[in-house]
N, C-alpha and C. Protein backbone atom coordinates (compact mmCIF):
# COMPACT_ATOMS: atom_id res chain seq x y z
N UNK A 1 65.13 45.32 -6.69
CA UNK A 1 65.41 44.40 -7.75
C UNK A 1 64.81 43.02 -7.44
N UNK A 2 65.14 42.61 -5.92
CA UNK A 2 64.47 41.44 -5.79
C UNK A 2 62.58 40.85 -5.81
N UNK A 3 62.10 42.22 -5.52
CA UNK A 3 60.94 42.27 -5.93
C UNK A 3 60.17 42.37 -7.47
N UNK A 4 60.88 42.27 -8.35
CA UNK A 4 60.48 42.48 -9.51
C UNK A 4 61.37 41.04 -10.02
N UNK A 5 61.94 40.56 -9.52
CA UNK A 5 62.25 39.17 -9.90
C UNK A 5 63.51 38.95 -10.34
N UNK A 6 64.55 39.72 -10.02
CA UNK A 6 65.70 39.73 -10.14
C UNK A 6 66.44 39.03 -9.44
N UNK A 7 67.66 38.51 -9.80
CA UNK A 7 68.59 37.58 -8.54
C UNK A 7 70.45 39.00 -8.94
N UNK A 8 70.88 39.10 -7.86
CA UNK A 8 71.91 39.46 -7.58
C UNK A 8 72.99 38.09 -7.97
N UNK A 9 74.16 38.70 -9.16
CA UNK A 9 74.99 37.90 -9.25
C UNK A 9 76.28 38.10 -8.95
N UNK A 10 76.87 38.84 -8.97
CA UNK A 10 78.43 39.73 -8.48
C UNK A 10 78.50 40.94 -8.12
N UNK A 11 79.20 41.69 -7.86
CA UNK A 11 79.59 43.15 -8.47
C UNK A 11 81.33 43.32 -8.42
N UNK A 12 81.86 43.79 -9.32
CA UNK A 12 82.87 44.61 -9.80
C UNK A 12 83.23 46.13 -9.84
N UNK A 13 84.23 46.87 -10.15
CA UNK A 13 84.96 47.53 -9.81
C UNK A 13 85.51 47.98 -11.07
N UNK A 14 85.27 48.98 -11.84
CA UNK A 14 85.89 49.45 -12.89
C UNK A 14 85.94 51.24 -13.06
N UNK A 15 87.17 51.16 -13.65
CA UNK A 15 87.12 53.11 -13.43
C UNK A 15 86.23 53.64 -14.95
N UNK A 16 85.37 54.57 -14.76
CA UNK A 16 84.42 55.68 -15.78
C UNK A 16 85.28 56.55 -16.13
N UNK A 17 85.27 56.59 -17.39
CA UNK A 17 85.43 58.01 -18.03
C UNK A 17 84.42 58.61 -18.23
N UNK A 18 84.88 60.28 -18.07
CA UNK A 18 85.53 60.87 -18.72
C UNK A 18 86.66 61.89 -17.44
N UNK A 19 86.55 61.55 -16.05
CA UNK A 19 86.94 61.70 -14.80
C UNK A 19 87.57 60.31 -14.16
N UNK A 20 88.26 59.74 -14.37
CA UNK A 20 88.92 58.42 -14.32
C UNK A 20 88.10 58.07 -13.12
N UNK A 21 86.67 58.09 -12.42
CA UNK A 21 86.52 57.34 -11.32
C UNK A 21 86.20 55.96 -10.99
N UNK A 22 86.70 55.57 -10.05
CA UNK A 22 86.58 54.42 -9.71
C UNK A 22 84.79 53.83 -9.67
N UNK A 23 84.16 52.95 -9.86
CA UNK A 23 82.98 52.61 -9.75
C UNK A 23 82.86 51.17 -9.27
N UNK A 24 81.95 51.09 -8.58
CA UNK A 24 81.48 49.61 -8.23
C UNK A 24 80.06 49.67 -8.80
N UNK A 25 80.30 48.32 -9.68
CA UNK A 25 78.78 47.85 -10.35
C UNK A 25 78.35 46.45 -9.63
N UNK A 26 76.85 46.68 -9.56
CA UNK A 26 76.54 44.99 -9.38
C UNK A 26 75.53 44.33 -10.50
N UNK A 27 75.65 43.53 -11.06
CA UNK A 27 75.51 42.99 -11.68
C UNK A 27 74.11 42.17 -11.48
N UNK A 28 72.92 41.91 -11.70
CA UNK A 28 71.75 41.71 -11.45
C UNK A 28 71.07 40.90 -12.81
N UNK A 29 70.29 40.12 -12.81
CA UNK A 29 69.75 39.46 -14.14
C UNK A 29 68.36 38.77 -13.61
N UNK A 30 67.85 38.83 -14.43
CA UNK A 30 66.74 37.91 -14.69
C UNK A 30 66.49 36.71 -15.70
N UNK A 31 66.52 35.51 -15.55
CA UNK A 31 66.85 34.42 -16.70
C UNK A 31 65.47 33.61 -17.02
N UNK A 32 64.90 34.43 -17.91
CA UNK A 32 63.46 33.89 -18.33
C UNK A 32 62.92 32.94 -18.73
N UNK A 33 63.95 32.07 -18.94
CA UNK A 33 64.41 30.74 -19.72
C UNK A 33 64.20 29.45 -18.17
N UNK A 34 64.29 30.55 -17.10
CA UNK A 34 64.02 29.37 -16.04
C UNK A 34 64.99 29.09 -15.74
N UNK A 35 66.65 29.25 -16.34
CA UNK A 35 67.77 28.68 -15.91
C UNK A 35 68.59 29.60 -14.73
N UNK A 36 68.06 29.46 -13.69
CA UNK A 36 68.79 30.41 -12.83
C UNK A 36 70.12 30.35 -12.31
N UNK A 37 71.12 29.02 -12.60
CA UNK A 37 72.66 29.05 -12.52
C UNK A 37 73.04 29.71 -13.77
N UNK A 38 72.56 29.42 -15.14
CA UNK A 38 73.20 30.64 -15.68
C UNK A 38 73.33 32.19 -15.17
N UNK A 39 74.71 32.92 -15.44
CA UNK A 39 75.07 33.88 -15.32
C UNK A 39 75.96 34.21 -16.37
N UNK A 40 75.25 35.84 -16.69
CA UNK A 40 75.89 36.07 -17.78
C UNK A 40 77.54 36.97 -16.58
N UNK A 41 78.78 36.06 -17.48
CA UNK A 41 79.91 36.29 -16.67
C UNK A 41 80.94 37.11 -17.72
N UNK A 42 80.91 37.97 -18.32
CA UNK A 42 82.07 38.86 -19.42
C UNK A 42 81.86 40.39 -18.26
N UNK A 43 81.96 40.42 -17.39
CA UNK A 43 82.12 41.65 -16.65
C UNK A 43 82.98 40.99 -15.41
N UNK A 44 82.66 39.72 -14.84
CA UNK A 44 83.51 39.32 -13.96
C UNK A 44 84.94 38.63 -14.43
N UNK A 45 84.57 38.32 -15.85
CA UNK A 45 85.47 37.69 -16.43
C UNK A 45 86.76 39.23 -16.71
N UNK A 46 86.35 40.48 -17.11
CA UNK A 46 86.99 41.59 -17.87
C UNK A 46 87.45 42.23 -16.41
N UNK A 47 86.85 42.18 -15.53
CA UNK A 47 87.42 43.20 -13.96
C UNK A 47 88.73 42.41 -13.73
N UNK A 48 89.38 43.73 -13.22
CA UNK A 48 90.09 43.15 -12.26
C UNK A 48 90.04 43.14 -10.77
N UNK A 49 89.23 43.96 -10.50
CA UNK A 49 88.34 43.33 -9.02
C UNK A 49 87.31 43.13 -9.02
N UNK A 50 86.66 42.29 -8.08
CA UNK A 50 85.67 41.39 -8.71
C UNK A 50 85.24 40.44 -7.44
N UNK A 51 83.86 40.12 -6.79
CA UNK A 51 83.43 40.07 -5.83
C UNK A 51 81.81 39.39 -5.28
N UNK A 52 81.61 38.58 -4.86
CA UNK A 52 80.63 38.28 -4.26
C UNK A 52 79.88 39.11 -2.78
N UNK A 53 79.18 39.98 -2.96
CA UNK A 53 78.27 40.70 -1.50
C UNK A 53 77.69 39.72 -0.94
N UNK A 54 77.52 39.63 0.16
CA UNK A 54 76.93 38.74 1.31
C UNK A 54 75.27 39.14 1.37
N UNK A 55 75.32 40.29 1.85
CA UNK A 55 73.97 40.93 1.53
C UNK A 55 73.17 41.96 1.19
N UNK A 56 73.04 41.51 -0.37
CA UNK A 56 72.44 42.08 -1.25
C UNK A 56 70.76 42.14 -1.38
């Protein structure tokens, strides 16, 4: 991801249906606009666990 120009922004923790499993997502963006403190945040905002990786 980081080679194609991506920045790592969180990852979270939410269970999948249609097998109730647990999942960890991370969350990744590219902001073309040049604004790289934006983050789009409605997944960290909706988890209830919810997390910064050290190294990603």
């Amino acid at each position: 991801m980081k080679k194609i120009g991506m920045t790592y922004c969180y990852s979270y923790r939410e269970r999948r249906q249609p097998k109730d499993i647990r999942v960890i997502f991370r969350m990744w963006q590219v902001n073309l606009d040049g604004r790289d403190e934006r983050i789009f945040r409605k997944y960290w905002d909706n988890a209830s666990v919810r997390f910064v990786e050290q190294d990603v």
